[in-house]
N, C-alpha and C. Protein backbone atom coordinates (compact mmCIF):
# COMPACT_ATOMS: atom_id res chain seq x y z
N UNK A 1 -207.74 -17.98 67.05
CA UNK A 1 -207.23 -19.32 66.82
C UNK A 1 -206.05 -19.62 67.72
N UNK A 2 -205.80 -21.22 68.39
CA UNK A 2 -204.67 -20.99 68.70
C UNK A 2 -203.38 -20.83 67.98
N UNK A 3 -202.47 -20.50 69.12
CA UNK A 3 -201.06 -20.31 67.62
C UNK A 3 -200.50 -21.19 66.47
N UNK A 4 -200.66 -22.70 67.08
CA UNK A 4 -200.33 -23.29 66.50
C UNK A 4 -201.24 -23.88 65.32
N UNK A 5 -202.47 -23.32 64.78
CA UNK A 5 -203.34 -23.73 64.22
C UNK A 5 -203.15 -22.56 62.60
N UNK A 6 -203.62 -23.12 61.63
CA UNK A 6 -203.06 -22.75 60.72
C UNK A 6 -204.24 -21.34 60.40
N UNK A 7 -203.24 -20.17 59.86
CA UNK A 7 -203.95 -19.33 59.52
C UNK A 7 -205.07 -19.34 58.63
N UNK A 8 -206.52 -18.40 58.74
CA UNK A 8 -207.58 -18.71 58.05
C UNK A 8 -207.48 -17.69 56.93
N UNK A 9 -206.68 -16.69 57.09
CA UNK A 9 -206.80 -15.50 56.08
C UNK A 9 -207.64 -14.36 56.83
N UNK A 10 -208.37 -14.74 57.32
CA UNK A 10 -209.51 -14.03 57.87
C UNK A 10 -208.80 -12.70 59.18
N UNK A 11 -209.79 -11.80 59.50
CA UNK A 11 -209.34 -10.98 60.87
C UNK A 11 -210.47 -10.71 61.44
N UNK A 12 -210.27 -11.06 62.74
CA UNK A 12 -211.45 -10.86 63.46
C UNK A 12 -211.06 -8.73 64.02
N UNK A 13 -212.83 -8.49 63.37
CA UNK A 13 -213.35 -7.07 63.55
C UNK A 13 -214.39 -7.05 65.05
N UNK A 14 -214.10 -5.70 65.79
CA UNK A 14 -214.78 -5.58 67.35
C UNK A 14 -214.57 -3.62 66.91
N UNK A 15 -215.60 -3.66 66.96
CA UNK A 15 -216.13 -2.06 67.21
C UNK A 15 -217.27 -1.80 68.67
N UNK A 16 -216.33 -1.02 69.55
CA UNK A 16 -216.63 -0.60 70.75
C UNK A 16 -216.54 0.97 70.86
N UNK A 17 -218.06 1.07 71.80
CA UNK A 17 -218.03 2.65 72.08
C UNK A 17 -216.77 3.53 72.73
N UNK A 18 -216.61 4.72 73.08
CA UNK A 18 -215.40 5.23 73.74
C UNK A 18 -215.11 5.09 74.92
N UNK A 19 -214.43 5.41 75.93
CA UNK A 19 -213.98 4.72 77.16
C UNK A 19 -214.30 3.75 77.92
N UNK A 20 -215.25 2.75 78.56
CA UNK A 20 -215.31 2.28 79.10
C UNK A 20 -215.55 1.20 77.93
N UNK A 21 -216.07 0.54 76.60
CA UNK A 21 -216.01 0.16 75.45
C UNK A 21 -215.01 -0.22 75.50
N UNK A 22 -214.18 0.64 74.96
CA UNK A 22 -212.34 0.51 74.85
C UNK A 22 -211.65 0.17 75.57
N UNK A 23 -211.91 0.07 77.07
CA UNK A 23 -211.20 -0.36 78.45
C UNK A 23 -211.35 -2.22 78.25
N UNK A 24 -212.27 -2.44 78.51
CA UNK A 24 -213.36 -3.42 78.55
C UNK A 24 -212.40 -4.81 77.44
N UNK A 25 -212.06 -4.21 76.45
CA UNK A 25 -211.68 -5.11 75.47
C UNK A 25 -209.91 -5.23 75.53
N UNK A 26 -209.32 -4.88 77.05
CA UNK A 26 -207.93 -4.77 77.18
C UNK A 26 -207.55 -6.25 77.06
N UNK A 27 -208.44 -6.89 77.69
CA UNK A 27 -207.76 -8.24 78.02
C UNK A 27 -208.11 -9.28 76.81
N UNK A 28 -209.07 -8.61 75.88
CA UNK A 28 -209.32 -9.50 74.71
C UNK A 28 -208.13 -9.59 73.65
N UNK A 29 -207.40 -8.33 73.39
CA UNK A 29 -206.87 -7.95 72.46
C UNK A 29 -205.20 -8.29 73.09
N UNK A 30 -205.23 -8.50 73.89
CA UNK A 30 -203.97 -9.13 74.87
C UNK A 30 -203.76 -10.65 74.31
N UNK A 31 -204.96 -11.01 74.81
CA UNK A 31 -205.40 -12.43 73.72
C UNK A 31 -204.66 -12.83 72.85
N UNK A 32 -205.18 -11.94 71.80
CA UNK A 32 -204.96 -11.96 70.08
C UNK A 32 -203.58 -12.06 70.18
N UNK A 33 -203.05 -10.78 70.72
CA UNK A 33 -201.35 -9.88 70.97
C UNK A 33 -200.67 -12.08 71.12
N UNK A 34 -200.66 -12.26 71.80
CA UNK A 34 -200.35 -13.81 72.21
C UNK A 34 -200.45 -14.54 71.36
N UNK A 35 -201.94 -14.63 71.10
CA UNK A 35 -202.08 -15.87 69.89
C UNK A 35 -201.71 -15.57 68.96
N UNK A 36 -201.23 -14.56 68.53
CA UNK A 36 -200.71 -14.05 66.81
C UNK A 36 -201.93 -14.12 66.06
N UNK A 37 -202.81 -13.16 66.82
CA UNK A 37 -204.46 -13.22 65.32
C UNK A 37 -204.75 -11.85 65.12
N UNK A 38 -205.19 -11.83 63.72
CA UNK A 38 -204.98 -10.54 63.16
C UNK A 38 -206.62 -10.13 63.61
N UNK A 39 -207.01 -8.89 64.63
CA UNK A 39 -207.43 -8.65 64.98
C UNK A 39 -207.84 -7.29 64.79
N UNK A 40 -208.86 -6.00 64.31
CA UNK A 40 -209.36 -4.94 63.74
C UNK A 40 -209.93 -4.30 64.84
N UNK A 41 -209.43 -3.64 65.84
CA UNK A 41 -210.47 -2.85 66.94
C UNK A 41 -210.65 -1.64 66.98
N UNK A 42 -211.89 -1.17 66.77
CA UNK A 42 -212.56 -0.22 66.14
C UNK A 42 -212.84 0.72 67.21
N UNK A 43 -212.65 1.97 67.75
CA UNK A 43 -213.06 2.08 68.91
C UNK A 43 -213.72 3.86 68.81
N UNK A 44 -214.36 4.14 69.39
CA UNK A 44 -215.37 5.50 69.45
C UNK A 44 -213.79 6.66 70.17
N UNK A 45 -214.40 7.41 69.97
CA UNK A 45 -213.43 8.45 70.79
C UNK A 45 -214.61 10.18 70.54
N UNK A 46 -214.18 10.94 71.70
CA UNK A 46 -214.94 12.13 71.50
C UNK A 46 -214.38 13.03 70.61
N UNK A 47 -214.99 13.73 70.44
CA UNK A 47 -214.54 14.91 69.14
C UNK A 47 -213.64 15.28 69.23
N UNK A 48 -213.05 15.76 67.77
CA UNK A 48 -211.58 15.96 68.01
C UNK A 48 -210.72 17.17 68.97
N UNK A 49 -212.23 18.20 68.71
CA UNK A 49 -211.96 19.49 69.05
C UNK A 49 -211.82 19.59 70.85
N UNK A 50 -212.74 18.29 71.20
CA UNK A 50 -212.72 18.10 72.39
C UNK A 50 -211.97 17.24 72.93
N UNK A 51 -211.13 17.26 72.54
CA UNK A 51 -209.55 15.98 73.21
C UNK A 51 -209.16 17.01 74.21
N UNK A 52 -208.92 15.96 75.04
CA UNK A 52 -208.34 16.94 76.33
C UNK A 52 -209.18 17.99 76.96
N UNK A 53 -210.07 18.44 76.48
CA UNK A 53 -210.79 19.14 77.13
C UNK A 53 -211.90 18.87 78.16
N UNK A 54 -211.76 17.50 78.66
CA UNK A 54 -212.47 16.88 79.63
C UNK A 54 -214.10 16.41 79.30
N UNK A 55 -213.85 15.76 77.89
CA UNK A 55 -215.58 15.64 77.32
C UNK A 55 -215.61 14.21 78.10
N UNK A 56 -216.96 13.74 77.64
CA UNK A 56 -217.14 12.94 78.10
C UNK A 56 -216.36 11.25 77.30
N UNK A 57 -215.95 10.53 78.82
CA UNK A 57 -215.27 9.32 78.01
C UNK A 57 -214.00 9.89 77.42
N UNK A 58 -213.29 10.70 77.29
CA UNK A 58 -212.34 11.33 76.63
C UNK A 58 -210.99 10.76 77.58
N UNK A 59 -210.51 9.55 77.23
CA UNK A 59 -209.06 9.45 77.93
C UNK A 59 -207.88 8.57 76.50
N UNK A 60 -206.63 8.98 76.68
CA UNK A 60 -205.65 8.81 76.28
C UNK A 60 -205.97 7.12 75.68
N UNK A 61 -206.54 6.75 74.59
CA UNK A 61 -206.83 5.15 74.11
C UNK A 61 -205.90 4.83 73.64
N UNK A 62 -205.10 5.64 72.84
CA UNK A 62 -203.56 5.18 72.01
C UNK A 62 -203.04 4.56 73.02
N UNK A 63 -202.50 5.27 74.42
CA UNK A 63 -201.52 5.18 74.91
C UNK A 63 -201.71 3.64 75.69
N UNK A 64 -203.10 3.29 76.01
CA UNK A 64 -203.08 2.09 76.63
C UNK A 64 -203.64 0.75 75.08
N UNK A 65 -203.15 1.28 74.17
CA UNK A 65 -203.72 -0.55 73.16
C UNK A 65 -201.26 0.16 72.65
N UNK A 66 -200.92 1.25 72.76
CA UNK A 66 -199.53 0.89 72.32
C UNK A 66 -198.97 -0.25 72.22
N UNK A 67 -198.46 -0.77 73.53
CA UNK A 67 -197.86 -1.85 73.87
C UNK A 67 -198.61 -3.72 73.45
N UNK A 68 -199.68 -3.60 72.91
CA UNK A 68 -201.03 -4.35 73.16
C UNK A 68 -200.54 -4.81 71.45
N UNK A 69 -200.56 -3.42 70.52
CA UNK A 69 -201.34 -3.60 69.00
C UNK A 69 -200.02 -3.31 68.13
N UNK A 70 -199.90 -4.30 67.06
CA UNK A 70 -198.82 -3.95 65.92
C UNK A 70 -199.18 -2.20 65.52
N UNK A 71 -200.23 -1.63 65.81
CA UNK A 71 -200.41 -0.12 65.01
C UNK A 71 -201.47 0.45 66.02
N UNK A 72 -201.51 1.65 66.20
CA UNK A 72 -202.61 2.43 67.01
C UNK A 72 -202.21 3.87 66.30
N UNK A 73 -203.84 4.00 65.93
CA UNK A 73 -204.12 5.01 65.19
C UNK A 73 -205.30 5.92 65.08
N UNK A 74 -205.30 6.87 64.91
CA UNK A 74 -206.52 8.04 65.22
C UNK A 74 -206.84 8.70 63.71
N UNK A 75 -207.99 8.47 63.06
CA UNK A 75 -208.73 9.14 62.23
C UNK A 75 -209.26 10.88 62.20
N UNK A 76 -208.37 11.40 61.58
CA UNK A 76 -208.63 13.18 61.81
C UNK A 76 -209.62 13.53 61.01
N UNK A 77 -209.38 12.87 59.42
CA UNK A 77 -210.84 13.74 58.67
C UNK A 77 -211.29 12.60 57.84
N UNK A 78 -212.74 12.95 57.45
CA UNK A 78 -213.50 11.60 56.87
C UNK A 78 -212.79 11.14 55.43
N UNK A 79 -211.76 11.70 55.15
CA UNK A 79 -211.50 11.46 54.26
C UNK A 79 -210.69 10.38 54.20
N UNK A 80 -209.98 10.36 56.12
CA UNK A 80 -208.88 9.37 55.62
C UNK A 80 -209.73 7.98 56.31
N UNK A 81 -210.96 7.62 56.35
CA UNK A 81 -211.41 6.51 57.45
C UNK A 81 -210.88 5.27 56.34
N UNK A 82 -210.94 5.32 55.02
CA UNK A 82 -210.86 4.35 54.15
C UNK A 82 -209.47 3.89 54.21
N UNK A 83 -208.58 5.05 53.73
CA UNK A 83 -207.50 4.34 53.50
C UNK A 83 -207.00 3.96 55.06
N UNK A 84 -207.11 4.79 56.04
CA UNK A 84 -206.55 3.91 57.45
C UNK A 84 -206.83 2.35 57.87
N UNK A 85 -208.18 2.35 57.26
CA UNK A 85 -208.52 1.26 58.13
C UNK A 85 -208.09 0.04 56.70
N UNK A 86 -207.76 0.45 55.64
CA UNK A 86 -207.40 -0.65 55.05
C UNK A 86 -205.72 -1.23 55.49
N UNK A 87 -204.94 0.31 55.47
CA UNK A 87 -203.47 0.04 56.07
C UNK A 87 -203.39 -0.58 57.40
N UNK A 88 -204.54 -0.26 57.85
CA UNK A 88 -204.49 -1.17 59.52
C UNK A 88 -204.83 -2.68 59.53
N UNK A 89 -206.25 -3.44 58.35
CA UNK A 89 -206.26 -4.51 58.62
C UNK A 89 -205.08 -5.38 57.63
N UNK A 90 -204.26 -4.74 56.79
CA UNK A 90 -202.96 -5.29 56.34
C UNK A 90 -201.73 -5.47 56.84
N UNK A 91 -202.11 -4.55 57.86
CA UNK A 91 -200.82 -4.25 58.79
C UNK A 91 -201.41 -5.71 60.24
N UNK A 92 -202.61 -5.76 60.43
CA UNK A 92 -203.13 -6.74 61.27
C UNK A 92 -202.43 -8.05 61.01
N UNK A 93 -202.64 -8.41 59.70
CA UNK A 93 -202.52 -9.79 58.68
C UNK A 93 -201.06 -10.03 58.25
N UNK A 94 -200.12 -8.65 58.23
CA UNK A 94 -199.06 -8.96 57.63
C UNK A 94 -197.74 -9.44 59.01
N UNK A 95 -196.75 -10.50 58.30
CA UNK A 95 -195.54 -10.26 59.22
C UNK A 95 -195.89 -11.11 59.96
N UNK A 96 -195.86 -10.95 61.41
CA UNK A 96 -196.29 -11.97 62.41
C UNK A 96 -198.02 -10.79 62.83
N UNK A 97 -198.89 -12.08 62.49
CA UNK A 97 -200.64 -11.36 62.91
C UNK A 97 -200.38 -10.49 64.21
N UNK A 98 -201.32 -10.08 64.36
CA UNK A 98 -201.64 -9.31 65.40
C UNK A 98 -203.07 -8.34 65.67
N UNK A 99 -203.08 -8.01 66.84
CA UNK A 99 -204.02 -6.65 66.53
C UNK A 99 -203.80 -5.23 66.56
N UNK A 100 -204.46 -4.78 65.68
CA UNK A 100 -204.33 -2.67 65.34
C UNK A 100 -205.46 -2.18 65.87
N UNK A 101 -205.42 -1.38 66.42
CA UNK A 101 -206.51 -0.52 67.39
C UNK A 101 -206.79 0.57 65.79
N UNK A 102 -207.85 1.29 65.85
CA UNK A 102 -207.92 2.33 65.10
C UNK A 102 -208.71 3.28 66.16
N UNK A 103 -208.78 4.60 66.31
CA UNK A 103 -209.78 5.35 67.04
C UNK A 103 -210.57 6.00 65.89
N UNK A 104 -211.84 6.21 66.00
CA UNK A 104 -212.63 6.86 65.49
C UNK A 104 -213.24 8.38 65.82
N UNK A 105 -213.49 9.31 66.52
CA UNK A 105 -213.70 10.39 66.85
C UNK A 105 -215.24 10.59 66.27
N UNK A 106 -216.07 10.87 67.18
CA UNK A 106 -217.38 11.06 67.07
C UNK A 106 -217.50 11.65 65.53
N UNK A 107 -216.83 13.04 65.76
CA UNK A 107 -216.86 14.01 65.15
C UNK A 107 -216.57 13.50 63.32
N UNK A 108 -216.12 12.41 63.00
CA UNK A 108 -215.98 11.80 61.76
C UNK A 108 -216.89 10.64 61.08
N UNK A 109 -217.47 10.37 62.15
CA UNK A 109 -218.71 9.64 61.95
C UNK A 109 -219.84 10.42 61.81
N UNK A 110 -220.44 11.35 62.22
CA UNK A 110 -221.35 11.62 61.99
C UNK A 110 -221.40 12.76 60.58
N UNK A 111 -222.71 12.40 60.25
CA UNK A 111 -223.25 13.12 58.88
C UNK A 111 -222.50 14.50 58.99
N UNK A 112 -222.67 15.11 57.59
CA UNK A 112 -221.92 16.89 57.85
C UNK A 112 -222.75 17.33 58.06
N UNK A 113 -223.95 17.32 58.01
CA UNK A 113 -225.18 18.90 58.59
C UNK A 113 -225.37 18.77 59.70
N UNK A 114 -225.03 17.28 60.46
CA UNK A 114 -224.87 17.35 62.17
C UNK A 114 -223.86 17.61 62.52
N UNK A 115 -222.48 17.59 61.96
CA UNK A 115 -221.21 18.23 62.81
C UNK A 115 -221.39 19.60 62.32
N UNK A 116 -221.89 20.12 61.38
CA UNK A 116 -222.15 21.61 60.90
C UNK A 116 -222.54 22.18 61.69
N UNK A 117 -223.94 21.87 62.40
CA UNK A 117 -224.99 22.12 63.46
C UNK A 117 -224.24 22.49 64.22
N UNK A 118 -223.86 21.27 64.96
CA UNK A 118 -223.00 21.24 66.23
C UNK A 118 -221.51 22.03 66.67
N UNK A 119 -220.76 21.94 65.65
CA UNK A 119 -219.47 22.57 66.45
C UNK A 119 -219.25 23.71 65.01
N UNK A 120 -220.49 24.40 63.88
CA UNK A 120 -220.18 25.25 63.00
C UNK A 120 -219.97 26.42 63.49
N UNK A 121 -219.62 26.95 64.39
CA UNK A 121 -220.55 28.24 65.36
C UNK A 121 -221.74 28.57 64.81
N UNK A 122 -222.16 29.63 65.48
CA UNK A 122 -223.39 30.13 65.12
C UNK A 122 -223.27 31.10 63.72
N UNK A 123 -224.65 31.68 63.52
CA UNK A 123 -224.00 32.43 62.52
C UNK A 123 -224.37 33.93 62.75
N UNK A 124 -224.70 34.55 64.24
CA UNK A 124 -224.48 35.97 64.22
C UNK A 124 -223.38 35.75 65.42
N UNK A 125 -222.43 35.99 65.06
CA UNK A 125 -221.30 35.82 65.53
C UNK A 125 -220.84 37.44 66.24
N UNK A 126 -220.67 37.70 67.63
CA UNK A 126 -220.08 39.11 67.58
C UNK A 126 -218.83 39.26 67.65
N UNK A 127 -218.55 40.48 67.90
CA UNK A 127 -217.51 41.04 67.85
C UNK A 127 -216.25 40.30 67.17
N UNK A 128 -214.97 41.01 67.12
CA UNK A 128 -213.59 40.01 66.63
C UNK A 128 -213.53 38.74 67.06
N UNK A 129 -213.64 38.67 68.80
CA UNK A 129 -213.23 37.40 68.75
C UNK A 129 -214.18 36.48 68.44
N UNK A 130 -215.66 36.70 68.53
CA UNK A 130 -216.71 36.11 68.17
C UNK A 130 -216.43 35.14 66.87
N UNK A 131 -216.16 36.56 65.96
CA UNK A 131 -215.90 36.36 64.52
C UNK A 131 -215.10 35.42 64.52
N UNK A 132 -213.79 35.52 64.70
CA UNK A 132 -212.56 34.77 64.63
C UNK A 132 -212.71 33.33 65.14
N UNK A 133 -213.44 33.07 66.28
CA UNK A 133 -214.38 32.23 66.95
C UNK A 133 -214.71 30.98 65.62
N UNK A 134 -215.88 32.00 65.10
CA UNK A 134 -216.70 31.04 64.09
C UNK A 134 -215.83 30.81 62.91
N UNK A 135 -215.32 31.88 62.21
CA UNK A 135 -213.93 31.27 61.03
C UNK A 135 -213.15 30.28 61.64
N UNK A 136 -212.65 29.52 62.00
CA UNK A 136 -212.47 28.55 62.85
C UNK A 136 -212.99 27.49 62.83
N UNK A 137 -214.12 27.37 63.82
CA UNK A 137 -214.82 26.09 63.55
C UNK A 137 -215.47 25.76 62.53
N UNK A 138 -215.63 26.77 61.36
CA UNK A 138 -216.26 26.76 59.71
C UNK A 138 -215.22 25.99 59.19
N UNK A 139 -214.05 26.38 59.02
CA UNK A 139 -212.81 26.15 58.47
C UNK A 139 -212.73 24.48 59.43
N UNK A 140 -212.68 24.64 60.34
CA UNK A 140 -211.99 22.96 60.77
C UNK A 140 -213.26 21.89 60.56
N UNK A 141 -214.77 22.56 60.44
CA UNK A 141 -215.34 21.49 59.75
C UNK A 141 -215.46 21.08 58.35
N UNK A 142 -215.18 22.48 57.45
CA UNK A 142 -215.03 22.56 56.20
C UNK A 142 -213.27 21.22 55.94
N UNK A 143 -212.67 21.31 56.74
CA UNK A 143 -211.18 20.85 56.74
C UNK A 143 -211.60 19.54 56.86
N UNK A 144 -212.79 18.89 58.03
CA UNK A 144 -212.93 17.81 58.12
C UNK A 144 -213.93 16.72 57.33
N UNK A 145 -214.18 17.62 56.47
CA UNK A 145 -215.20 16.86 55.62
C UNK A 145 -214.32 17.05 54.47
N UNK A 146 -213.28 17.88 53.95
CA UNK A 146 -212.57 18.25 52.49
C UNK A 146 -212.52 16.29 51.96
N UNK A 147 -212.52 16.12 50.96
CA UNK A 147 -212.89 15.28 49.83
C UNK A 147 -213.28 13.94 50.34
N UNK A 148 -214.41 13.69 51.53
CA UNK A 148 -215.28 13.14 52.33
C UNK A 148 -215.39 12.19 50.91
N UNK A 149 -216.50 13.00 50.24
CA UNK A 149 -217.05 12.52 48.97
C UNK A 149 -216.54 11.80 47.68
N UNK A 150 -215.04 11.91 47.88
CA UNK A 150 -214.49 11.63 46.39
C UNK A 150 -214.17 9.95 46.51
N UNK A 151 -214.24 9.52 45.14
CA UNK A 151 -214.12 7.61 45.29
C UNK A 151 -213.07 7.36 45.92
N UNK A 152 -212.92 6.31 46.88
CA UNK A 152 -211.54 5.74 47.26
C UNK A 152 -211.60 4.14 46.69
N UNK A 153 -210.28 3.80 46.95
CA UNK A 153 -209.70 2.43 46.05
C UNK A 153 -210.25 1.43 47.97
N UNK A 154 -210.64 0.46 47.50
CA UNK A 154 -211.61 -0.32 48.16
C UNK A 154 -210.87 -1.50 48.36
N UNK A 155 -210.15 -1.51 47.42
CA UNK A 155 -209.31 -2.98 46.97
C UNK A 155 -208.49 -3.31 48.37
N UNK A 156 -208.13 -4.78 48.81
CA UNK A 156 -207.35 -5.09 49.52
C UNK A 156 -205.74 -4.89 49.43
N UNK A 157 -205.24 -4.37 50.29
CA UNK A 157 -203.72 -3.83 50.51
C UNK A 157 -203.02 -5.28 50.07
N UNK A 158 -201.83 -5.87 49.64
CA UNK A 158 -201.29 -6.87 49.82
C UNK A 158 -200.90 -6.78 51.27
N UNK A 159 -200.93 -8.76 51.73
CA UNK A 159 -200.44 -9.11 52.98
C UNK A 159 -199.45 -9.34 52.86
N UNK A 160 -198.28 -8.51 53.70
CA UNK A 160 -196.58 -9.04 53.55
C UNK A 160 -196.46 -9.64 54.59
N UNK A 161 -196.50 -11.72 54.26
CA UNK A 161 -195.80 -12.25 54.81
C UNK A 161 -194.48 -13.21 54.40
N UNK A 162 -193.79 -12.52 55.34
CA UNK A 162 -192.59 -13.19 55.25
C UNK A 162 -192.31 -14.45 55.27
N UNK A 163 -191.52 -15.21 54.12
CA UNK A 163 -191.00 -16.80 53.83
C UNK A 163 -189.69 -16.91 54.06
N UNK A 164 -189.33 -17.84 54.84
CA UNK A 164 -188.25 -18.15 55.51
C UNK A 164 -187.67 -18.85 54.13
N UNK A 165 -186.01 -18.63 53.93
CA UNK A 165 -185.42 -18.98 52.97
C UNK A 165 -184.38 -20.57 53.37
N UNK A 166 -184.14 -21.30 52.63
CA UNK A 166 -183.52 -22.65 52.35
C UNK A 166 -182.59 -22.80 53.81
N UNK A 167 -181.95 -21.64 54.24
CA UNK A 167 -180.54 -21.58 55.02
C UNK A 167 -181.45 -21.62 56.10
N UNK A 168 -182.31 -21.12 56.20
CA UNK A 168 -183.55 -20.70 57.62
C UNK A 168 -184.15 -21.99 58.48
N UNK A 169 -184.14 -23.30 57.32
CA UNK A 169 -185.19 -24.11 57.22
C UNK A 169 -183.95 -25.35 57.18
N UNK A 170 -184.08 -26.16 58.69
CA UNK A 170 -183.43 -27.25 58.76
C UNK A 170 -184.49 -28.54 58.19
N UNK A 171 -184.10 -29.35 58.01
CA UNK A 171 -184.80 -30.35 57.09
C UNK A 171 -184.53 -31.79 58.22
């Protein structure tokens, strides 16, 4: 909306794949940043285990929506996708609008018997470090799924916006 047009309540949501996705939408969310619109950008990122380790699409997304988004934020285990993304589109809506980047990480989206598969190790594991190897990635997928399953509160966050008081407000 433009700025001067009265708020709808509403926030516009954009979920984009990881790097070139996320690049792509710099100048949209620049936009928003300007117009004061509360804006939700959803964005892919590679596994967690593989940050920095040169996976594919794997570059620094925080560091370029910082300056851009009232909040930039990265999802570690499925447990927290709920409550983040509710503190993010309140944090979008509240104060003066804006937009919040959230990152997503492959590795939290997908089902548990496919991240199990994929980064569980194997299970004849040799020697110590083998071993030590697979306790590890058991444990950090076991870590990343811990209470996946349990109910979360769904409900909308209150929007804190601020009302200018009597002394504020020339007449």
């Amino acid at each position: 909306p433009h700025p001067q047009s009265p708020p709808t309540g509403r926030i516009g949501v954009a979920t984009v794949t990881a790097g070139p996705g996320v690049t792509n939408t710099v100048t949209a969310v620049k936009n928003a940043q300007m117009a004061e619109s509360p804006v939700l950008l959803i964005g892919g990122a590679a596994a967690s285990l593989q940050k920095g380790r040169g996976a594919l699409q794997d570059i620094d997304q925080l560091s370029l929506f910082r300056t851009l988004c009232k909040a930039c934020v990265t999802v570690g285990t499925v447990r927290d996708i709920v409550p983040t993304l509710r503190k993010a589109i309140a944090t979008a809506q509240s104060g003066t609008p804006g937009p919040v980047f959230v990152e997503l990480p492959i590795d939290v989206l997908y089902p548990f018997h496919v991240v199990e598969k994929e980064i569980g190790g194997t299970k004849s594991a040799r020697g110590l470090r083998g071993k030590a190897v697979q306790w590890y990635l058991q444990n950090y997928v076991r870590n990343l799924f811990a209470g996946a399953w349990e109910p979360r509160d769904v409900s909308p966050l209150p929007v804190q916006v601020p009302q200018a008081t009597e002394d504020e407000v020339r007449f």
